[in-house]
Protein backbone atom coordinates (compact mmCIF):
# COMPACT_ATOMS: atom_id res chain seq x y z
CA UNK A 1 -20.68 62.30 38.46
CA UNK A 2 -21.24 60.43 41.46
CA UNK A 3 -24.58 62.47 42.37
CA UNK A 4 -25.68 61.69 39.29
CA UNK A 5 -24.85 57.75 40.07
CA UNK A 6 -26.64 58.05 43.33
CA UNK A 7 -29.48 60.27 43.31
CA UNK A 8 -31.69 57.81 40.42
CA UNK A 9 -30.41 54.27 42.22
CA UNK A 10 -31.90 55.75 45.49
CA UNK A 11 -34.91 57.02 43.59
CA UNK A 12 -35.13 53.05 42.45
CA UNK A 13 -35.07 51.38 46.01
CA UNK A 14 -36.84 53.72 47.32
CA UNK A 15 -40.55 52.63 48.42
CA UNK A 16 -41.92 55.94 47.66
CA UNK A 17 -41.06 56.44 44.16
CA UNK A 18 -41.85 58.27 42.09
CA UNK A 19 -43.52 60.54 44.41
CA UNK A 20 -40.32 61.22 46.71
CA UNK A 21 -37.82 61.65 43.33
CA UNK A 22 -40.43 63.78 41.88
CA UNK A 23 -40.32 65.85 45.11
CA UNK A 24 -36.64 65.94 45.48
CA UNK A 25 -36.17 66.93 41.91
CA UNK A 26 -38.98 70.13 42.53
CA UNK A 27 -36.55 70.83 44.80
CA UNK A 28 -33.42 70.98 43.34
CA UNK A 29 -34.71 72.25 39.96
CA UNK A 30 -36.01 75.01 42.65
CA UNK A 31 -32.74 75.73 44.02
CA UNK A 32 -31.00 76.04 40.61
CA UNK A 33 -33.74 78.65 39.53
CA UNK A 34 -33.06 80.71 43.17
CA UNK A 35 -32.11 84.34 41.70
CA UNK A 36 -28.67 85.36 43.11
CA UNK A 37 -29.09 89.23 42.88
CA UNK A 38 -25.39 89.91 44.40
CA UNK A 39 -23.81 87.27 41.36
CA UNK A 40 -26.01 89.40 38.87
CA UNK A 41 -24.14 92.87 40.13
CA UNK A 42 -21.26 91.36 39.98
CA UNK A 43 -20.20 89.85 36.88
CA UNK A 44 -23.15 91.70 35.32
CA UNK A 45 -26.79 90.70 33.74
CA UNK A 46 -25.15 88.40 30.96
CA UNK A 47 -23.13 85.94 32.18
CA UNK A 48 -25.10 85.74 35.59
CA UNK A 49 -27.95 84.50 32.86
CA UNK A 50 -25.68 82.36 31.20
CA UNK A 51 -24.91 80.65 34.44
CA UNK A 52 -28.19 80.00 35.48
CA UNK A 53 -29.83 79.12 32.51
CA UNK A 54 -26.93 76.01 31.87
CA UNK A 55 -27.04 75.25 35.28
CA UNK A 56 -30.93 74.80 34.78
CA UNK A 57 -29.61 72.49 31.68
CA UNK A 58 -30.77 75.70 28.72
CA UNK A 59 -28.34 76.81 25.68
CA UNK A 60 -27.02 79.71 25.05
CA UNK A 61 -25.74 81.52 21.95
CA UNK A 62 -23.62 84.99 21.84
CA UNK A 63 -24.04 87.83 19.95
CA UNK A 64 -20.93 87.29 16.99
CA UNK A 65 -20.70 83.51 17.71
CA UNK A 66 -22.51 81.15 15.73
CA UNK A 67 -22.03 78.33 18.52
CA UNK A 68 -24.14 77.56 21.59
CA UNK A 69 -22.80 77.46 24.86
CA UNK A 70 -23.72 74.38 26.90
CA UNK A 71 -20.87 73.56 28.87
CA UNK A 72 -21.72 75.46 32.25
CA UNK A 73 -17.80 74.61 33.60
CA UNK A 74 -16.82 75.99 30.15
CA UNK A 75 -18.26 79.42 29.88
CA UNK A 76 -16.22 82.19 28.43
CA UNK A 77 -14.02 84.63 30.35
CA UNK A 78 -13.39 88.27 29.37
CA UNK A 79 -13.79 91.88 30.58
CA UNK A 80 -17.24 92.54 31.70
CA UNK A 81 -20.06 92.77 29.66
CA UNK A 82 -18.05 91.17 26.45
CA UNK A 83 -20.68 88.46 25.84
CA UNK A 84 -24.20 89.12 25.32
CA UNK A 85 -26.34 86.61 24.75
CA UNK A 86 -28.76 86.54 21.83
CA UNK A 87 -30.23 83.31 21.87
CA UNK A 88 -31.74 80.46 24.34
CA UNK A 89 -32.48 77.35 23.45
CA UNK A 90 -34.46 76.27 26.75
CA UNK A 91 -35.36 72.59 25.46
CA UNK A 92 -35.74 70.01 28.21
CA UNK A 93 -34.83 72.69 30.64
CA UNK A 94 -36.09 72.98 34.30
CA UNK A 95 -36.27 76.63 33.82
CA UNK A 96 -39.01 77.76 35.90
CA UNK A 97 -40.54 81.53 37.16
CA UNK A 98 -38.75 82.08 40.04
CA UNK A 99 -34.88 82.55 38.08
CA UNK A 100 -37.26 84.83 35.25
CA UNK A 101 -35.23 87.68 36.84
CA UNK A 102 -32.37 87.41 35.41
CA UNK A 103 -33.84 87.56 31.84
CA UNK A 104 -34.16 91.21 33.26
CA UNK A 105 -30.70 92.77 32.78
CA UNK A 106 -30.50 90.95 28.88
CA UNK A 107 -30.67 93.54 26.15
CA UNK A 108 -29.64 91.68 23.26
CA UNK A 109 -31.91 88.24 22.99
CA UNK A 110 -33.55 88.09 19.71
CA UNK A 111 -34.28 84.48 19.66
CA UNK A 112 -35.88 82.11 22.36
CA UNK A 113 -37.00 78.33 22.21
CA UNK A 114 -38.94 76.98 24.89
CA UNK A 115 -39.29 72.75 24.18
CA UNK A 116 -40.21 70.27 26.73
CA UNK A 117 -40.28 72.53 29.47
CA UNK A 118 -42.34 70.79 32.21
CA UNK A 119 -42.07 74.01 34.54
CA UNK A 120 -43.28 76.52 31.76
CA UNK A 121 -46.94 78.07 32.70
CA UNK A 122 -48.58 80.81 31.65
CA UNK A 123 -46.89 82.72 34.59
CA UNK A 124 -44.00 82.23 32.57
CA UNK A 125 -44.98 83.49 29.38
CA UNK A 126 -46.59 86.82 31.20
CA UNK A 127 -43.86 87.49 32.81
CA UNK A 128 -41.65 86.75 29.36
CA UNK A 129 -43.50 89.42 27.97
CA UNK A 130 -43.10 91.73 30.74
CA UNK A 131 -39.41 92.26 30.48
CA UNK A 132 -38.93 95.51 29.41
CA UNK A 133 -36.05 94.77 27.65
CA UNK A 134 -37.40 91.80 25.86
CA UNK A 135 -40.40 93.81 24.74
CA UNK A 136 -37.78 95.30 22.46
CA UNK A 137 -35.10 92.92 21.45
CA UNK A 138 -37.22 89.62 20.81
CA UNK A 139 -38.01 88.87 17.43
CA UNK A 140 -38.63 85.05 17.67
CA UNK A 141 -40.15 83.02 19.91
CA UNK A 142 -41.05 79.36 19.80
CA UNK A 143 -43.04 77.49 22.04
CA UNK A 144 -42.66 73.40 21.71
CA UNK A 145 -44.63 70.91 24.02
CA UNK A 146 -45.02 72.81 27.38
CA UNK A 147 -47.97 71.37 28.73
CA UNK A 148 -48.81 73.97 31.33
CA UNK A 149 -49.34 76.49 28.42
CA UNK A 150 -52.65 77.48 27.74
CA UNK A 151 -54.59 80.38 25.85
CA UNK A 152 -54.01 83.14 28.79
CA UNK A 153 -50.06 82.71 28.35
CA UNK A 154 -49.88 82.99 24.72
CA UNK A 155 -52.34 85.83 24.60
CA UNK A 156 -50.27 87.39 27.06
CA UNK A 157 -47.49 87.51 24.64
CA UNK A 158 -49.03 90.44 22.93
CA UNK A 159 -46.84 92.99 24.60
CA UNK A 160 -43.81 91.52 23.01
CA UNK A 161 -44.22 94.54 20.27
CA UNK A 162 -41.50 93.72 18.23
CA UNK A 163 -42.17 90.05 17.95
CA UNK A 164 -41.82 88.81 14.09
CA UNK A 165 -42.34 85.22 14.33
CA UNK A 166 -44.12 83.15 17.16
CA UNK A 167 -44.32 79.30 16.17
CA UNK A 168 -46.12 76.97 18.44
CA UNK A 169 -46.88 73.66 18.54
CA UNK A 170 -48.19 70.58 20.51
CA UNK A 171 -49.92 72.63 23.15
CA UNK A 172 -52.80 70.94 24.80
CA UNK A 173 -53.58 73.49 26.76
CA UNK A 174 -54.51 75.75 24.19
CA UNK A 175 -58.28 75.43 23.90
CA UNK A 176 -59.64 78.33 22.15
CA UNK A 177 -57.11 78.44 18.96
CA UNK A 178 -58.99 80.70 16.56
CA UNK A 179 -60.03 83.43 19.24
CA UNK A 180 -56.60 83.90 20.88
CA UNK A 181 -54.82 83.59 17.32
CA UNK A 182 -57.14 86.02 16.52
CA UNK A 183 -56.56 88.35 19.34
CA UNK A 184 -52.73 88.35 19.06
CA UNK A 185 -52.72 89.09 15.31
CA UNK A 186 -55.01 92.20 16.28
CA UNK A 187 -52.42 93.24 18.55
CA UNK A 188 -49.51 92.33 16.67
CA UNK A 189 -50.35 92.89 12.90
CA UNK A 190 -46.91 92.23 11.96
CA UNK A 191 -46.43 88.85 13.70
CA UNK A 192 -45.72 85.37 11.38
CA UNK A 193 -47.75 83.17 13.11
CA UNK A 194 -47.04 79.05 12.44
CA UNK A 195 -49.50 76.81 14.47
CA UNK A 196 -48.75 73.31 14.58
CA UNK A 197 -51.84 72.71 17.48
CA UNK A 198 -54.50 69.60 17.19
């Protein structure tokens, strides 16, 4: 509470704003996206996940629960491996590349929102679609003002194979529309594709 108190008055006084706070938040959104491979053995792929991803300010959703998880202090207990999580909700998140590795381990997300995600770039997405595991689970994927997106990201999504809907909108950085539209419903005939682009 205090931090939070602290950290934006100094940002105020000091002479070098915004520069400096944008700096010292790179940083710290850094640190919280540092991949802790010894917490990921052990309390398993899951809730390692679940930690980072509210720590990085994300939602999650279980498998079975219809609520999302946002409290980071109030994250479920149990026997390991009882929750999997089958949803994030990454809106206004400072998820970034470096903490993609624990998406790794998850074998039961269907569903993924990324909104307002100033550290998504096509990097991101490639990697994303990457994830072995994710190249069979994920069934929806949205993609919601991330300005850093641009055609090479979303084309790399074509190796999500059993991707059903992809909805994206208010993506600047998408330049070519038809062609890599065009290029992702050749490799995924299946796909629902909703475009909400300028």
């Amino acid at each position: 509470m205090l931090w939070g108190k602290l950290v934006p008055s100094a940002c105020r006084r000091s002479p070098l704003v915004p520069s400096a706070c944008r700096a010292f938040w790179g940083w710290l959104n850094a640190v919280f996206n540092k991949v802790d491979y010894e917490r990921i053995r052990a309390v398993g792929p899951d809730r390692a996940a679940s930690e980072w991803l509210l720590r990085c300010g994300a939602l999650v959703r279980y498998q079975g629960y219809e609520k999302w998880q946002q409290d980071y202090n109030g994250l479920p207990t149990g026997p390991l491996g009882k929750y999997k999580i089958e949803a994030i909700n990454a809106t206004d998140s400072c998820i970034m590349y470096r903490g993609f590795d624990y998406l790794d381990g998850l074998e039961h997300v269907t569903e993924i929102t990324l909104q307002k995600c100033i550290y998504i770039q096509d990097e991101c997405l490639q990697r994303l679609s990457e994830t072995k595991n994710l190249q069979k689970s994920l069934l929806q994927l949205k993609i919601i003002s991330c300005g850093n997106v641009t055609d090479k990201g979303v084309i790399a999504l074509h190796k999500l194979a059993n991707l059903e809907y992809l909805y994206l909108s208010d993506l600047p950085g998408i330049r070519q529309k038809e062609t890599t539209m065009q290029i992702l419903q050749q490799a995924l005939p299946d796909l629902e594709l909703e475009l909400d682009l300028e």
